[in-house]
N, C-alpha and C. Protein backbone atom coordinates (compact mmCIF):
# COMPACT_ATOMS: atom_id res chain seq x y z
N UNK A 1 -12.24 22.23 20.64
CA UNK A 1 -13.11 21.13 20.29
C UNK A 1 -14.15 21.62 19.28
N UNK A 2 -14.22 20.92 18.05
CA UNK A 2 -15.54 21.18 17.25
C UNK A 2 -16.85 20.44 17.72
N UNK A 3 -17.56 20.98 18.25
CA UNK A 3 -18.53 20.43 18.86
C UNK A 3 -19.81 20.37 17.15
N UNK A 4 -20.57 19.54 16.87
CA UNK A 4 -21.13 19.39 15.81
C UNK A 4 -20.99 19.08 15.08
N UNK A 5 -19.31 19.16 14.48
CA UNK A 5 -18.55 18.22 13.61
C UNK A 5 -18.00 17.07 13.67
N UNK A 6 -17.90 16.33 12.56
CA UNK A 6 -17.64 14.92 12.44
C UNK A 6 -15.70 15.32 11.84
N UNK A 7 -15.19 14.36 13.27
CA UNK A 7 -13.81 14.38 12.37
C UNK A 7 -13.61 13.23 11.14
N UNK A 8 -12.85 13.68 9.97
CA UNK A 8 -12.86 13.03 8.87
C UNK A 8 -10.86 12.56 8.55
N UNK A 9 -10.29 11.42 8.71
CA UNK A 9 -9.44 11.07 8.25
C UNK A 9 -8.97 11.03 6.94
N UNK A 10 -8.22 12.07 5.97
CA UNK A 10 -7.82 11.40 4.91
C UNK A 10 -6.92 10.77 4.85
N UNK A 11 -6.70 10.13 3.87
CA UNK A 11 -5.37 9.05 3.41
C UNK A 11 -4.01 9.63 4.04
N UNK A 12 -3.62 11.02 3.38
CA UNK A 12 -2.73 11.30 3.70
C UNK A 12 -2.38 11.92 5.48
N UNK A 13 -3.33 11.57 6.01
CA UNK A 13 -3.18 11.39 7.64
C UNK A 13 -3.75 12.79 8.44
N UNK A 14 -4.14 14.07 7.99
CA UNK A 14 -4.78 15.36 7.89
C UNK A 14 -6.20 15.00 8.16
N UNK A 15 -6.47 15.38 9.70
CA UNK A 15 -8.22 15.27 10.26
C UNK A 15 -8.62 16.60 10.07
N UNK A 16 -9.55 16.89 9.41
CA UNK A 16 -10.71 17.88 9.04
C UNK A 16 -12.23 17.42 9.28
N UNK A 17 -12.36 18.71 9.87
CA UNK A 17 -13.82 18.81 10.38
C UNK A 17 -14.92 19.09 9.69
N UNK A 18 -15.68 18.58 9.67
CA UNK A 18 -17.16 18.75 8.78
C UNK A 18 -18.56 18.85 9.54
N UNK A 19 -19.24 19.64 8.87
CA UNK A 19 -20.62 19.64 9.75
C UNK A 19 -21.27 18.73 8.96
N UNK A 20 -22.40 18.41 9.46
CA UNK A 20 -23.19 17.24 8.33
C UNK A 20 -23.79 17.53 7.23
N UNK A 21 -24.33 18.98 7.01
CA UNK A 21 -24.66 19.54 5.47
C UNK A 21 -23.82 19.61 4.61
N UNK A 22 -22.39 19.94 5.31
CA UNK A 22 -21.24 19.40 4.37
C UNK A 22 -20.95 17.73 3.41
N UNK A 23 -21.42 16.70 4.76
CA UNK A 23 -20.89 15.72 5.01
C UNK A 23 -21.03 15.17 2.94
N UNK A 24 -22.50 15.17 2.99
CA UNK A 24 -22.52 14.77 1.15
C UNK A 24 -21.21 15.19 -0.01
N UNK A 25 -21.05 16.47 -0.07
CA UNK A 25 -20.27 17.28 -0.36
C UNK A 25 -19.10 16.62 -0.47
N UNK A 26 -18.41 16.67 0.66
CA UNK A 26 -17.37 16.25 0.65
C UNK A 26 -17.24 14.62 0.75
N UNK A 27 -18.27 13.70 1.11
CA UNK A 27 -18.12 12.26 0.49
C UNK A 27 -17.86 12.08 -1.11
N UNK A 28 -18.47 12.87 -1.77
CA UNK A 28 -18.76 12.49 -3.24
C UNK A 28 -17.34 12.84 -3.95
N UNK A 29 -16.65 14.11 -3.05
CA UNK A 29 -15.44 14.70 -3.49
C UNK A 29 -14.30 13.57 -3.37
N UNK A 30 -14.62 12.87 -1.68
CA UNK A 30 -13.37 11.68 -1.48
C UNK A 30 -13.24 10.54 -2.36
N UNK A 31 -14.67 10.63 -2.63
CA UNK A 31 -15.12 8.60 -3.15
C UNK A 31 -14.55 9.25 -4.69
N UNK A 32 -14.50 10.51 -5.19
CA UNK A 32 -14.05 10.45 -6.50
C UNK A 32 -12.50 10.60 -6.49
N UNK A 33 -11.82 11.23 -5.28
CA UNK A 33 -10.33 11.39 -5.36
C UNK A 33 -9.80 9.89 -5.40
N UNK A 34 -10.31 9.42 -4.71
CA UNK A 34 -9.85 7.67 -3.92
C UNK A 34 -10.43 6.76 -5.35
N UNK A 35 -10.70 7.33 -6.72
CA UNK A 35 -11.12 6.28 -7.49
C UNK A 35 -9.78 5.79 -8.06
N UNK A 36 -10.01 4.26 -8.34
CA UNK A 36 -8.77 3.67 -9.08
C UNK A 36 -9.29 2.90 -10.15
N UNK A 37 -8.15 4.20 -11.09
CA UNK A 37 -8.67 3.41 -13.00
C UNK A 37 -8.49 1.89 -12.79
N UNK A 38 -7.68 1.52 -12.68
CA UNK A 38 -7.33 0.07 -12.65
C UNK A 38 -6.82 -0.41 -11.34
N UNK A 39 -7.45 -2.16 -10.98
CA UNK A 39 -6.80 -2.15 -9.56
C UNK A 39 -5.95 -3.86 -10.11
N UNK A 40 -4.84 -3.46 -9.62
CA UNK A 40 -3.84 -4.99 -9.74
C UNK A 40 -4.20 -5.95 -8.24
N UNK A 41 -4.07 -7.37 -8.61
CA UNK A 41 -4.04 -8.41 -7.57
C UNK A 41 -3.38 -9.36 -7.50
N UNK A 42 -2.60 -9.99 -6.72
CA UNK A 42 -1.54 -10.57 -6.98
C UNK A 42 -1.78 -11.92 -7.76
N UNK A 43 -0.75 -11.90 -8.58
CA UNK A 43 -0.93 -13.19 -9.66
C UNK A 43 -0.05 -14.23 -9.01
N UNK A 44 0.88 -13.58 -8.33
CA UNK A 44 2.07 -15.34 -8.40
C UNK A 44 3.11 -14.57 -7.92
N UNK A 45 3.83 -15.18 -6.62
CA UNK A 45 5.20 -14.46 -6.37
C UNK A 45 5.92 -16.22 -5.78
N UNK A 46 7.33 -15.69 -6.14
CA UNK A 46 8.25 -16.74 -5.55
C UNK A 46 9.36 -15.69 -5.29
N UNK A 47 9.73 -16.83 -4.31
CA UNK A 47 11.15 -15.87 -3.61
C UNK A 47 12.43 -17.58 -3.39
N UNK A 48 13.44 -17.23 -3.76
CA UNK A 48 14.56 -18.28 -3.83
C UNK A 48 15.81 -17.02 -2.98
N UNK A 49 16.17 -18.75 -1.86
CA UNK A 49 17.16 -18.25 -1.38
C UNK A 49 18.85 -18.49 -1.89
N UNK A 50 19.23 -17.46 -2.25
CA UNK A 50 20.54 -17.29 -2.64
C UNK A 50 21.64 -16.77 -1.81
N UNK A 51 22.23 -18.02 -1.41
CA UNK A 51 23.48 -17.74 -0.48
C UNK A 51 22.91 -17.03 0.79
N UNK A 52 23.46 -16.17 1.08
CA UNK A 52 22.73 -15.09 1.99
C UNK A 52 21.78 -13.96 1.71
N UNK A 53 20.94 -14.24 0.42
CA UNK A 53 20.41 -13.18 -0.02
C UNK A 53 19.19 -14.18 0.11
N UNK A 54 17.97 -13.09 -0.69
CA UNK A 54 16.91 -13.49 -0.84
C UNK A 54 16.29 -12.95 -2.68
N UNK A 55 15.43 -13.42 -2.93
CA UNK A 55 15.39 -12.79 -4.30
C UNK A 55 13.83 -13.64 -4.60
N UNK A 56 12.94 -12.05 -4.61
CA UNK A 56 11.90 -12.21 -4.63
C UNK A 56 11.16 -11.91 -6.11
N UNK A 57 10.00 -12.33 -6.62
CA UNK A 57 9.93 -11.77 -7.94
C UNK A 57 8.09 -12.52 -7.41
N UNK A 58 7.78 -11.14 -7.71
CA UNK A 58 5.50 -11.20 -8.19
C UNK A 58 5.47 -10.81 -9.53
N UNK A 59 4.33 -11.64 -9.89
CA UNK A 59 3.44 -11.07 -11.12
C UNK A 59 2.03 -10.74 -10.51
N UNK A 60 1.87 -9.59 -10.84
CA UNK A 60 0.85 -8.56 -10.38
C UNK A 60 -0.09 -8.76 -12.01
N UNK A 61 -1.64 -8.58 -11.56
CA UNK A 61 -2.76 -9.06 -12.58
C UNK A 61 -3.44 -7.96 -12.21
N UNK A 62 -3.90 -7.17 -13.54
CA UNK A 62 -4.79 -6.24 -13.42
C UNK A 62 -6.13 -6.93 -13.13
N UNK A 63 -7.45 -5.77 -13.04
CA UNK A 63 -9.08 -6.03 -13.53
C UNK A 63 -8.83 -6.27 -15.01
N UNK A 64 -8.08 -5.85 -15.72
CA UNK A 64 -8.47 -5.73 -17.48
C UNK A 64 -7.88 -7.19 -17.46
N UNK A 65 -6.28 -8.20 -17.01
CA UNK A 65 -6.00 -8.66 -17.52
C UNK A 65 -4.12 -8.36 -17.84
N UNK A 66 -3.92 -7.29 -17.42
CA UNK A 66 -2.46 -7.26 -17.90
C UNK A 66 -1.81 -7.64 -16.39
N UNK A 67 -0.83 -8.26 -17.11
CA UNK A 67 0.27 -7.99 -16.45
C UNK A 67 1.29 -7.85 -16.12
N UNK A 68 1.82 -7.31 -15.18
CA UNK A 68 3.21 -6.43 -14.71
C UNK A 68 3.93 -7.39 -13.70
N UNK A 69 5.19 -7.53 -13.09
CA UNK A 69 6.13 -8.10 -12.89
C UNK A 69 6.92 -7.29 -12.15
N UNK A 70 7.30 -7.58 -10.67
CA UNK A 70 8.75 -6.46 -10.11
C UNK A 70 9.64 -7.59 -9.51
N UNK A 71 10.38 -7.32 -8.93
CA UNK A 71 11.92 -8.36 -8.51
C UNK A 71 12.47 -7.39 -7.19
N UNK A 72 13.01 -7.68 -6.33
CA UNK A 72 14.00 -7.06 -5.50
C UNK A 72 14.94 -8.25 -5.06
N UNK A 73 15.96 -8.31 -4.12
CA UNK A 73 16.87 -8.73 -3.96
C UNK A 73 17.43 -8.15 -2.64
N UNK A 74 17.72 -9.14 -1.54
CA UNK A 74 18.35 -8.32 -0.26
C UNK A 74 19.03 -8.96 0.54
N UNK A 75 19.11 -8.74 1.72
CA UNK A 75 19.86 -9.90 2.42
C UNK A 75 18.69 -10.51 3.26
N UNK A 76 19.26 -12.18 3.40
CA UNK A 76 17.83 -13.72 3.47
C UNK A 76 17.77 -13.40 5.01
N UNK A 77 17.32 -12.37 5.63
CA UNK A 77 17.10 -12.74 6.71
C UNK A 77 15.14 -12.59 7.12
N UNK A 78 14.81 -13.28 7.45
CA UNK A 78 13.41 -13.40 8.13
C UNK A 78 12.67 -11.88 8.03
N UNK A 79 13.40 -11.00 8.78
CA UNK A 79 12.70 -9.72 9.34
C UNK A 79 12.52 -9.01 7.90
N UNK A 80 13.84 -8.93 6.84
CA UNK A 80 14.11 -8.48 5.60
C UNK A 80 12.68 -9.07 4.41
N UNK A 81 12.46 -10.22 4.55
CA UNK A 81 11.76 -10.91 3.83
C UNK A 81 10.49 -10.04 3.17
N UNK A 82 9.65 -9.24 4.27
CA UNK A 82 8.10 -8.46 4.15
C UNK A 82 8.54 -7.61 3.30
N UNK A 83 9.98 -6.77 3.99
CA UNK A 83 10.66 -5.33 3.22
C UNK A 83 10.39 -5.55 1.55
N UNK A 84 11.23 -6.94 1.59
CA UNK A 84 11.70 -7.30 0.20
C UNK A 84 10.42 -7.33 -1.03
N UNK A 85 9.50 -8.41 -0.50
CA UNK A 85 8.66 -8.64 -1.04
C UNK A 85 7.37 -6.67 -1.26
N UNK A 86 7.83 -6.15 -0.63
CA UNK A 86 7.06 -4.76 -1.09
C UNK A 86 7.60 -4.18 -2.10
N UNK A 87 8.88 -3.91 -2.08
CA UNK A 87 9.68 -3.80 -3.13
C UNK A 87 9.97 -4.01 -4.53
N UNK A 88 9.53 -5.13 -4.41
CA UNK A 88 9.00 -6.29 -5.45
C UNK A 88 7.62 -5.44 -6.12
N UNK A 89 6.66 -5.20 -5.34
CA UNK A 89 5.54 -4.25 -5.81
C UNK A 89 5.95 -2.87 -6.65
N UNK A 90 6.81 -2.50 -5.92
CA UNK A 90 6.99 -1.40 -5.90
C UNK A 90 7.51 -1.52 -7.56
N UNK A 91 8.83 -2.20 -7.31
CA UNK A 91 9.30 -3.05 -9.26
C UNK A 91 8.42 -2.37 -10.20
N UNK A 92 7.52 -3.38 -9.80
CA UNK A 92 6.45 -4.09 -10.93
C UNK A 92 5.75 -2.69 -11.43
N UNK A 93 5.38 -1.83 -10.35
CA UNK A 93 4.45 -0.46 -11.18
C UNK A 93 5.52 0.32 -11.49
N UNK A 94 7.09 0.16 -11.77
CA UNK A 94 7.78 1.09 -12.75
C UNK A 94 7.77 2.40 -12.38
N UNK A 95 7.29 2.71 -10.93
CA UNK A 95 7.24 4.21 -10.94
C UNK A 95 8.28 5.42 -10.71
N UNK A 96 8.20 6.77 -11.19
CA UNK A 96 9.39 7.75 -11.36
C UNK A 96 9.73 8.48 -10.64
N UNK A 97 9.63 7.97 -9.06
CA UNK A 97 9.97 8.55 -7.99
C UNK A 97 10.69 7.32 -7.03
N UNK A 98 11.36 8.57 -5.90
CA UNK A 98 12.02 7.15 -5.04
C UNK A 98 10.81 6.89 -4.22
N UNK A 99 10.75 5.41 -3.53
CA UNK A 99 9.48 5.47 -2.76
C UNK A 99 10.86 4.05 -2.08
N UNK A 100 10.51 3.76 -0.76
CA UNK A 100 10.40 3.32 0.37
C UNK A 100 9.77 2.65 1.24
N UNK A 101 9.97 1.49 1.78
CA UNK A 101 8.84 0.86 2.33
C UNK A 101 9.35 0.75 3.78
N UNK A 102 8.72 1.56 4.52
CA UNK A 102 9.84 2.18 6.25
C UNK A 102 9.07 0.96 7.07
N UNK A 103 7.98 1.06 7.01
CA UNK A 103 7.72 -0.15 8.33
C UNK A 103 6.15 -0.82 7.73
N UNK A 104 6.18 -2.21 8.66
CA UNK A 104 5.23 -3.42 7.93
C UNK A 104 4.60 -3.41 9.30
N UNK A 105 3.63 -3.46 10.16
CA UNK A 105 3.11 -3.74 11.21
C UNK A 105 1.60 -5.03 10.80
N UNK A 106 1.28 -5.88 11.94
CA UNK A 106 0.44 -6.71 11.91
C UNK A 106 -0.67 -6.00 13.20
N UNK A 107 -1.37 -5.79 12.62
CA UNK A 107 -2.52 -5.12 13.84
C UNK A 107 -4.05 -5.42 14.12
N UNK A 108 -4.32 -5.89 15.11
CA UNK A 108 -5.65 -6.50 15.80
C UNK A 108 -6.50 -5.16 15.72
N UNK A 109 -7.62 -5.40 14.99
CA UNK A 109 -8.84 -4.36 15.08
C UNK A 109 -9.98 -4.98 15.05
N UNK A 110 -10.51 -4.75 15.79
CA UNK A 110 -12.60 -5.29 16.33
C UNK A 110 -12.49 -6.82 15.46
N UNK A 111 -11.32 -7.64 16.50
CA UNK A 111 -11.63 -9.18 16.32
C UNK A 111 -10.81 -9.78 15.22
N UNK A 112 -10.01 -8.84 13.90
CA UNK A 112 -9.55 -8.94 13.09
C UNK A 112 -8.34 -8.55 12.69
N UNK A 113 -7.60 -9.50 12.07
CA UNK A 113 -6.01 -9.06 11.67
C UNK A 113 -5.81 -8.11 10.71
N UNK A 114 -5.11 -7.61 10.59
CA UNK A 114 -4.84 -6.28 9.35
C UNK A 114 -3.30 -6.17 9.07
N UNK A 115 -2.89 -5.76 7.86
CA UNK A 115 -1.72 -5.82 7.60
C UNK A 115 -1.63 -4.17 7.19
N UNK A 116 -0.83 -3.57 7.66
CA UNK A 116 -0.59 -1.97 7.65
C UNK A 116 0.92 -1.80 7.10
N UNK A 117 1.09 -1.03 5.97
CA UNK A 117 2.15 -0.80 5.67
C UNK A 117 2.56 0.74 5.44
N UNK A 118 3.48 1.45 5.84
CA UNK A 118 4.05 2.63 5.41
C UNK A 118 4.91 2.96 4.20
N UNK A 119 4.22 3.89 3.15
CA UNK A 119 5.40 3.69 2.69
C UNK A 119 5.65 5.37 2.37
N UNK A 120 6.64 5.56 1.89
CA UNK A 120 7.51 7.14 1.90
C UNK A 120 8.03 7.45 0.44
N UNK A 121 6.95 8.63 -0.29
CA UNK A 121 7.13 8.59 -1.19
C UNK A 121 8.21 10.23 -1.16
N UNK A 122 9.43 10.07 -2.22
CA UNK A 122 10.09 11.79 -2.62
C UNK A 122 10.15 12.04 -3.76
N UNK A 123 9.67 13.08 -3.77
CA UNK A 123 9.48 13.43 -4.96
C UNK A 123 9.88 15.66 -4.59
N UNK A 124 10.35 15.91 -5.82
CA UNK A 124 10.86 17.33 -5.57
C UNK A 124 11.07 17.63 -4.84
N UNK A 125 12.11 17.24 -4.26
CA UNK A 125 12.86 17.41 -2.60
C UNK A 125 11.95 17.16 -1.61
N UNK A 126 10.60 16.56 -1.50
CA UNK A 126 9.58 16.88 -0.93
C UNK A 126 9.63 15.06 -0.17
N UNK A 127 9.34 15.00 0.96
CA UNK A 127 8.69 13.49 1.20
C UNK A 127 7.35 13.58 1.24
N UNK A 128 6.54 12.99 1.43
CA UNK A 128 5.01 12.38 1.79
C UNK A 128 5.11 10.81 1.90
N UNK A 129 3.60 10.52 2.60
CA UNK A 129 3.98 9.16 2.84
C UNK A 129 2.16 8.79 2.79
N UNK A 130 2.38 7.74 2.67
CA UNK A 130 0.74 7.22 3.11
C UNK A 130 1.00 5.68 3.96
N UNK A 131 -0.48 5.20 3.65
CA UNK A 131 -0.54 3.57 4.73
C UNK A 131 -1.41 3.15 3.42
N UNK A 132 -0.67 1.80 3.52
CA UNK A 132 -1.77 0.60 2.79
C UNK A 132 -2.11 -0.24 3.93
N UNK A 133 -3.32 -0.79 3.49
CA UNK A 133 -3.86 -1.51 4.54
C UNK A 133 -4.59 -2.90 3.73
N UNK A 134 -4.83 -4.11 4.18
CA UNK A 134 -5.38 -5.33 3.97
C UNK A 134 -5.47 -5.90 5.13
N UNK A 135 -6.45 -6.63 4.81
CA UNK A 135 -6.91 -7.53 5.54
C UNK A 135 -6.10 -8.74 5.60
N UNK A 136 -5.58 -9.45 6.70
CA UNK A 136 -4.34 -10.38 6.81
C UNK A 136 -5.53 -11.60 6.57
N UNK A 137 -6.03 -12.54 5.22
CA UNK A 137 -6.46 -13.30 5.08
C UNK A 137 -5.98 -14.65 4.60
N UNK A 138 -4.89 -14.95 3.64
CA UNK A 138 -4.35 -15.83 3.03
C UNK A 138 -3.12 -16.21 3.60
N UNK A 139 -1.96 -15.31 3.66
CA UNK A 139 -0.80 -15.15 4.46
C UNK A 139 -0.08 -13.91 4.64
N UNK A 140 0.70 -13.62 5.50
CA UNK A 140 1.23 -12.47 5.93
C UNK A 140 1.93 -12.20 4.56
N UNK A 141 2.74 -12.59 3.58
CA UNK A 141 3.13 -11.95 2.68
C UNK A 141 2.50 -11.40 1.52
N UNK A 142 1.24 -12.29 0.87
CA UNK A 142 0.14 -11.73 0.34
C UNK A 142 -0.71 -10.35 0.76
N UNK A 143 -0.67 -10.40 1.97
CA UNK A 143 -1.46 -9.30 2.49
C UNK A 143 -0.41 -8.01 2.64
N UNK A 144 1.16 -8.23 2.85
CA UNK A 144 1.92 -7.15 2.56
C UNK A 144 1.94 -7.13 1.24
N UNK A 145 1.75 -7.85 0.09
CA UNK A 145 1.65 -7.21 -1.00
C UNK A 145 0.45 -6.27 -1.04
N UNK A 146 -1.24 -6.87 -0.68
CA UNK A 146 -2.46 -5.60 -0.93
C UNK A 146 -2.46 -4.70 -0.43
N UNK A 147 -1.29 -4.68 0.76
CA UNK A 147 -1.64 -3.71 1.32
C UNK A 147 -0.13 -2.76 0.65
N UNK A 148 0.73 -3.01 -0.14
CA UNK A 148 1.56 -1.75 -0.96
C UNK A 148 0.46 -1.60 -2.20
N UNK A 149 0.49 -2.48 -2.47
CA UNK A 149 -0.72 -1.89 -3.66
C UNK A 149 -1.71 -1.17 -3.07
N UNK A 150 -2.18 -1.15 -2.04
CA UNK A 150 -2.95 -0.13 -1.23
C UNK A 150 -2.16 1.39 -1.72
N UNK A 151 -1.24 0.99 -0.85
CA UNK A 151 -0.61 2.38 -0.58
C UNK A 151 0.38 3.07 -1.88
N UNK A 152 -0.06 2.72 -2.64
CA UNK A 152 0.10 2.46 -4.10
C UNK A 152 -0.96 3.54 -5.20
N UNK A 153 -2.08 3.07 -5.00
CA UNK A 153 -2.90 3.33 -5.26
C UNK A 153 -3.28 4.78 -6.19
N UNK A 154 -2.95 5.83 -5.11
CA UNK A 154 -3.28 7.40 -5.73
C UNK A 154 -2.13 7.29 -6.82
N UNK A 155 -0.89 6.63 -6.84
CA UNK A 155 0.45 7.10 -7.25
C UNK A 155 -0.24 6.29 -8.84
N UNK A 156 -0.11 5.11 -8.88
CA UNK A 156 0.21 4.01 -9.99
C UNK A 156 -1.05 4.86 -11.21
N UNK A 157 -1.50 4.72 -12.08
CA UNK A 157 -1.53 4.98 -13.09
C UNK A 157 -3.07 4.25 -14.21
């Protein structure tokens, strides 16, 4: 037990201990790792059902103004739908690794809904993974989009 220290969660799921003369130190270090040049918000998604498939397509809106566009495609079943629509995120930021979206959970915290997503990034034979998180405010599929763009975040550009 560290008795005196404050445990500290980072993103990538690794608790480290800090004493409080540290604590400045290493806030100023997180709040600058965790900065994002640009943050996207969802502009517009539709999804059309095809035969037994599904086929989803967002336009994602930067702070500046641009925007980007992803698509996926899967089979139309209900449970598939959240998968799909992350995917779709995933599209849209073009990025040069495989990444994965393993599980979508809906979770009650102090009175409030939250939308938690995993996703699994490989890169040089290597996996890592992080969590996006949002606040479940508009609808469950909106909020699985902020919350891949969450988990998005360190990666996109």
């Amino acid at each position: 037990m560290n008795v005196g220290k404050i445990p500290v969660i980072k993103r990538s799921g690794e608790v480290v201990y800090i004493d409080q003369s540290s604590l400045k130190i290493f806030s100023r270090d997180f709040s600058t790792s965790q900065r994002v040049e640009k943050s996207f918000y969802l502009d517009s998604f539709k999804i059309e059902s095809r035969g037994k498939k599904y086929h989803v397509e967002i336009v994602l809106k930067s702070s500046d103004g641009e925007k980007i566009s992803g698509r996926s495609e899967g089979a139309g079943t209900e449970k598939n739908l959240p998968k799909l629509v992350g995917e779709a995120v995933v599209d849209a930021f073009n990025i040069e690794e495989d990444i994965s979206i393993d599980d979508i959970r809906t979770v009650s915290l102090a009175g409030k809904e939250f939308v938690f997503v995993h996703v699994t990034f490989f890169r040089d034979g290597k996996e890592r993974w992080k969590i996006g998180i949002s606040l479940l405010e508009k609808d469950f599929l909106s909020s699985v989009i902020s919350s891949v763009i969450d988990a998005l975040s360190g990666i996109v550009q």
